[in-house]
N, C-alpha and C. Protein backbone atom coordinates (compact mmCIF):
# COMPACT_ATOMS: atom_id res chain seq x y z
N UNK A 1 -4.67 -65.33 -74.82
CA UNK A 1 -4.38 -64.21 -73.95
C UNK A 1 -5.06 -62.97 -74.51
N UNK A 2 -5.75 -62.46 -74.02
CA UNK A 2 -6.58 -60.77 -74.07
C UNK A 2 -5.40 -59.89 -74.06
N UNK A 3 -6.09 -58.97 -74.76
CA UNK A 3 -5.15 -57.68 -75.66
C UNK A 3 -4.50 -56.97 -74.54
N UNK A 4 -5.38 -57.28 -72.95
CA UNK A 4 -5.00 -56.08 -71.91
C UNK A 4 -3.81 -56.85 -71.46
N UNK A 5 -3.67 -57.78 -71.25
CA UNK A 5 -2.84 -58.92 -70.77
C UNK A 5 -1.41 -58.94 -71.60
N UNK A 6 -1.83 -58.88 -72.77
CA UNK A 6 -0.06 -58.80 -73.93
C UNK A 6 0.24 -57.40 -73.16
N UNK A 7 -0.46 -56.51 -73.29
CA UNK A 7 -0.06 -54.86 -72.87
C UNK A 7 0.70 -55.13 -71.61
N UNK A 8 0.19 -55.72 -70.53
CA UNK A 8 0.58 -55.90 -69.31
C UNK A 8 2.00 -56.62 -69.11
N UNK A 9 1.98 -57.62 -70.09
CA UNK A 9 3.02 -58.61 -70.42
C UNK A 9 4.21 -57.71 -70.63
N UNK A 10 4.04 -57.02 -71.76
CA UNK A 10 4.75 -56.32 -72.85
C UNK A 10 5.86 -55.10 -71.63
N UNK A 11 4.53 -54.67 -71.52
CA UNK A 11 4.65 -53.36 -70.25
C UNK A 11 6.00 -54.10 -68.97
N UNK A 12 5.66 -55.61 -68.66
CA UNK A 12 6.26 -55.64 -67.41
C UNK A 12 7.85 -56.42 -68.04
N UNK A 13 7.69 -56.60 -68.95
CA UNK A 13 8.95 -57.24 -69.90
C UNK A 13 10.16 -56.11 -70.10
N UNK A 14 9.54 -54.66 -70.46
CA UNK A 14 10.45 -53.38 -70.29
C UNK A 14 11.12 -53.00 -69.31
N UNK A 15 10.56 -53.81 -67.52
CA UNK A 15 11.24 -53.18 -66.74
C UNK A 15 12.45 -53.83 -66.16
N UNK A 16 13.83 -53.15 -66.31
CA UNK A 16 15.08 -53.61 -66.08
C UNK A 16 15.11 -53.60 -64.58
N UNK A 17 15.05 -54.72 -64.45
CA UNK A 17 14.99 -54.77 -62.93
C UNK A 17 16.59 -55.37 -62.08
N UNK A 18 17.52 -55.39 -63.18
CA UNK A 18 18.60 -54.73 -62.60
C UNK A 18 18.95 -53.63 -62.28
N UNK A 19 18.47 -52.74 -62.70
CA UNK A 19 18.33 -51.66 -62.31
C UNK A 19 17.43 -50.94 -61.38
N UNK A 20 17.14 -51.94 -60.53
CA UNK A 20 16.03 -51.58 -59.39
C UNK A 20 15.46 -50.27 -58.74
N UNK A 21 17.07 -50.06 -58.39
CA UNK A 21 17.08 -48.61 -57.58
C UNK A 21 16.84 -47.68 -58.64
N UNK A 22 16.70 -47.57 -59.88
CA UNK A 22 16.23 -46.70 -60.66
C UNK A 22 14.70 -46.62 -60.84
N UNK A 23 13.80 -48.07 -60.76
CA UNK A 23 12.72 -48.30 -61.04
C UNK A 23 12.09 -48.41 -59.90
N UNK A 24 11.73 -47.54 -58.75
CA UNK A 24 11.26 -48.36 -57.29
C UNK A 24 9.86 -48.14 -57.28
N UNK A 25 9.16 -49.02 -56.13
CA UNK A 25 7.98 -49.77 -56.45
C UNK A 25 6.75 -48.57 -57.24
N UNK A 26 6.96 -47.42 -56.78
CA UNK A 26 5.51 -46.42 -57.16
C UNK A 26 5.66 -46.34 -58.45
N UNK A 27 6.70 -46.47 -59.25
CA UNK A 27 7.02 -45.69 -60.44
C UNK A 27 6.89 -47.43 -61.10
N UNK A 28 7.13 -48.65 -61.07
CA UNK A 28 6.63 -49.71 -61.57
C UNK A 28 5.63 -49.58 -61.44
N UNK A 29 4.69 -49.61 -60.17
CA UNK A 29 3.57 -49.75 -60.40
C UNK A 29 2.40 -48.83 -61.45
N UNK A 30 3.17 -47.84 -61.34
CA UNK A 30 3.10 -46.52 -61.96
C UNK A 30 2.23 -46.88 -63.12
N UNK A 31 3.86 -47.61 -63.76
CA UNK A 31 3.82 -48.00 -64.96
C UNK A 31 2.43 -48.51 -66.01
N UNK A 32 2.06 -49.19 -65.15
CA UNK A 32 0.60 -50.28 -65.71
C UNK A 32 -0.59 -48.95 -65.27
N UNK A 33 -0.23 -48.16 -65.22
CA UNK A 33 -1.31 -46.36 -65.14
C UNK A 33 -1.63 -45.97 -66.53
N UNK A 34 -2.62 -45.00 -66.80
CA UNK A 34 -2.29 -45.18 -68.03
C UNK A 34 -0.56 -43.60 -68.02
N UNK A 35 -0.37 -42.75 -69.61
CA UNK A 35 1.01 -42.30 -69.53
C UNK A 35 0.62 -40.86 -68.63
N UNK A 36 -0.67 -40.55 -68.59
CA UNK A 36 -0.65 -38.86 -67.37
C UNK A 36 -0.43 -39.48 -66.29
N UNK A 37 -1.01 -39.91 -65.90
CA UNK A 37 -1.08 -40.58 -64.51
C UNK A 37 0.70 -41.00 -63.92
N UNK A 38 1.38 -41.83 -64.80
CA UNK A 38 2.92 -42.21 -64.72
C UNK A 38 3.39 -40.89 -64.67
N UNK A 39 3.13 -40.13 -65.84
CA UNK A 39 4.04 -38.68 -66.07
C UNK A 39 4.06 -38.04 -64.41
N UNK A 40 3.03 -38.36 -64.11
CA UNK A 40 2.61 -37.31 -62.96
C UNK A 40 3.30 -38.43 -61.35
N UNK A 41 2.90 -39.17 -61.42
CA UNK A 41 4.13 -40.13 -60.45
C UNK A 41 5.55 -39.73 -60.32
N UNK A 42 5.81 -39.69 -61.76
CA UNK A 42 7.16 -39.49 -62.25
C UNK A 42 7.81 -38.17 -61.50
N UNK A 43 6.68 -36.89 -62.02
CA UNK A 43 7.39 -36.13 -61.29
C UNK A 43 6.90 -35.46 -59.59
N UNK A 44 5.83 -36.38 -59.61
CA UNK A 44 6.29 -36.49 -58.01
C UNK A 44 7.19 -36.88 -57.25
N UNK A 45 7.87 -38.17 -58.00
CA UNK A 45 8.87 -38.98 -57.44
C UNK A 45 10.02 -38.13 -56.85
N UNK A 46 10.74 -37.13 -58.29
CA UNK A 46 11.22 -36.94 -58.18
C UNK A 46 11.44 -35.32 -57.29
N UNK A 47 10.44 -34.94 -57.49
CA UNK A 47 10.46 -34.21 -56.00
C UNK A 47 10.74 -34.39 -54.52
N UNK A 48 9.80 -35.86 -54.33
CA UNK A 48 9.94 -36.46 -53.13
C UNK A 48 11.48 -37.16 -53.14
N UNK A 49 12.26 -37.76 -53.70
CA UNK A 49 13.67 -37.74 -54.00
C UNK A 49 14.58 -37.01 -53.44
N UNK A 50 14.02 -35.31 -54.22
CA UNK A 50 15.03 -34.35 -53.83
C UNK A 50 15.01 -33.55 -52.46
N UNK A 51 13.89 -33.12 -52.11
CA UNK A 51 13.39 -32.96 -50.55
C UNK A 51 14.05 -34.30 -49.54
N UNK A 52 14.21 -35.49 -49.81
CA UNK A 52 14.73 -36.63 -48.99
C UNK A 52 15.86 -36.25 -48.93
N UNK A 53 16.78 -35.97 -50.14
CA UNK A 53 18.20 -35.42 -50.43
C UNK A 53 18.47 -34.65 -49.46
N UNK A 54 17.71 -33.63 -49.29
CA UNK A 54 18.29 -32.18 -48.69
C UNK A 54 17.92 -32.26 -47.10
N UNK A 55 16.71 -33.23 -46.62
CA UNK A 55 16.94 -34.07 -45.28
C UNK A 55 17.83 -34.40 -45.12
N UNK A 56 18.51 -35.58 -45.80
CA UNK A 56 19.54 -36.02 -45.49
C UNK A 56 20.76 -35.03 -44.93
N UNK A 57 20.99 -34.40 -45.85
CA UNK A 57 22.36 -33.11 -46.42
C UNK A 57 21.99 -32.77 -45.13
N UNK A 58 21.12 -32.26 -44.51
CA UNK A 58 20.73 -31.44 -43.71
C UNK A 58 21.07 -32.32 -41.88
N UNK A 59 20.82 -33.72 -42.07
CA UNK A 59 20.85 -34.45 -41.04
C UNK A 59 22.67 -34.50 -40.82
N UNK A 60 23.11 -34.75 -41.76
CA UNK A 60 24.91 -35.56 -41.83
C UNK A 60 25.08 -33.87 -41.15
N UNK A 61 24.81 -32.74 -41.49
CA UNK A 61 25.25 -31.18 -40.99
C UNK A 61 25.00 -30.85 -40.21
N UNK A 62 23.94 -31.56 -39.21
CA UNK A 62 23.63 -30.79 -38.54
C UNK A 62 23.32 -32.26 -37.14
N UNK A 63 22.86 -31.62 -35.41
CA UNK A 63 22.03 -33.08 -34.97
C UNK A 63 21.05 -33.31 -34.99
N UNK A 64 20.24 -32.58 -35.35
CA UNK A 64 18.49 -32.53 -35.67
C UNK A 64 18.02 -31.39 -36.04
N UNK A 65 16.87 -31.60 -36.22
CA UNK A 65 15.84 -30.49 -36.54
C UNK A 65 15.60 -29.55 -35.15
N UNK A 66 15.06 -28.16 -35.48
CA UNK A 66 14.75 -27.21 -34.12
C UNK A 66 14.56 -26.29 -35.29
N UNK A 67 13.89 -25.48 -34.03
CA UNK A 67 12.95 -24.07 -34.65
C UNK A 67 13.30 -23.21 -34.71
N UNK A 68 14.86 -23.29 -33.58
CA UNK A 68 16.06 -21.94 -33.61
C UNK A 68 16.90 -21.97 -35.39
């Protein structure tokens, strides 16, 4: 087995995939990026996360979107 391959191995052996909903697919795939590239997933993710959040918050409060 090639050195990139143990890395890959190694790399996909770390991810607790009971814990799914913590690890979802962009941020696994992420993973095998090299660490700027993840860092930077990472905190995209979690932007796109929190903006979904406040859709939501915003949907359960309200019946839709409008410009009034």
């Amino acid at each position: 087995m090639g050195r990139q391959q143990e890395e890959y191995l190694e790399l996909f052996n770390r991810i607790n995939f009971e814990k799914i909903k913590d690890h979802p697919n962009i941020l696994i795939a992420a993973n095998f990026w090299d660490e700027d590239r993840y860092g930077a997933a990472r905190t995209c993710y979690r932007f796109m996360r929190a903006i979904d959040d406040l859709i939501d918050d915003h949907k359960s409060a309200h019946l839709g979107f409008s410009e009034d």
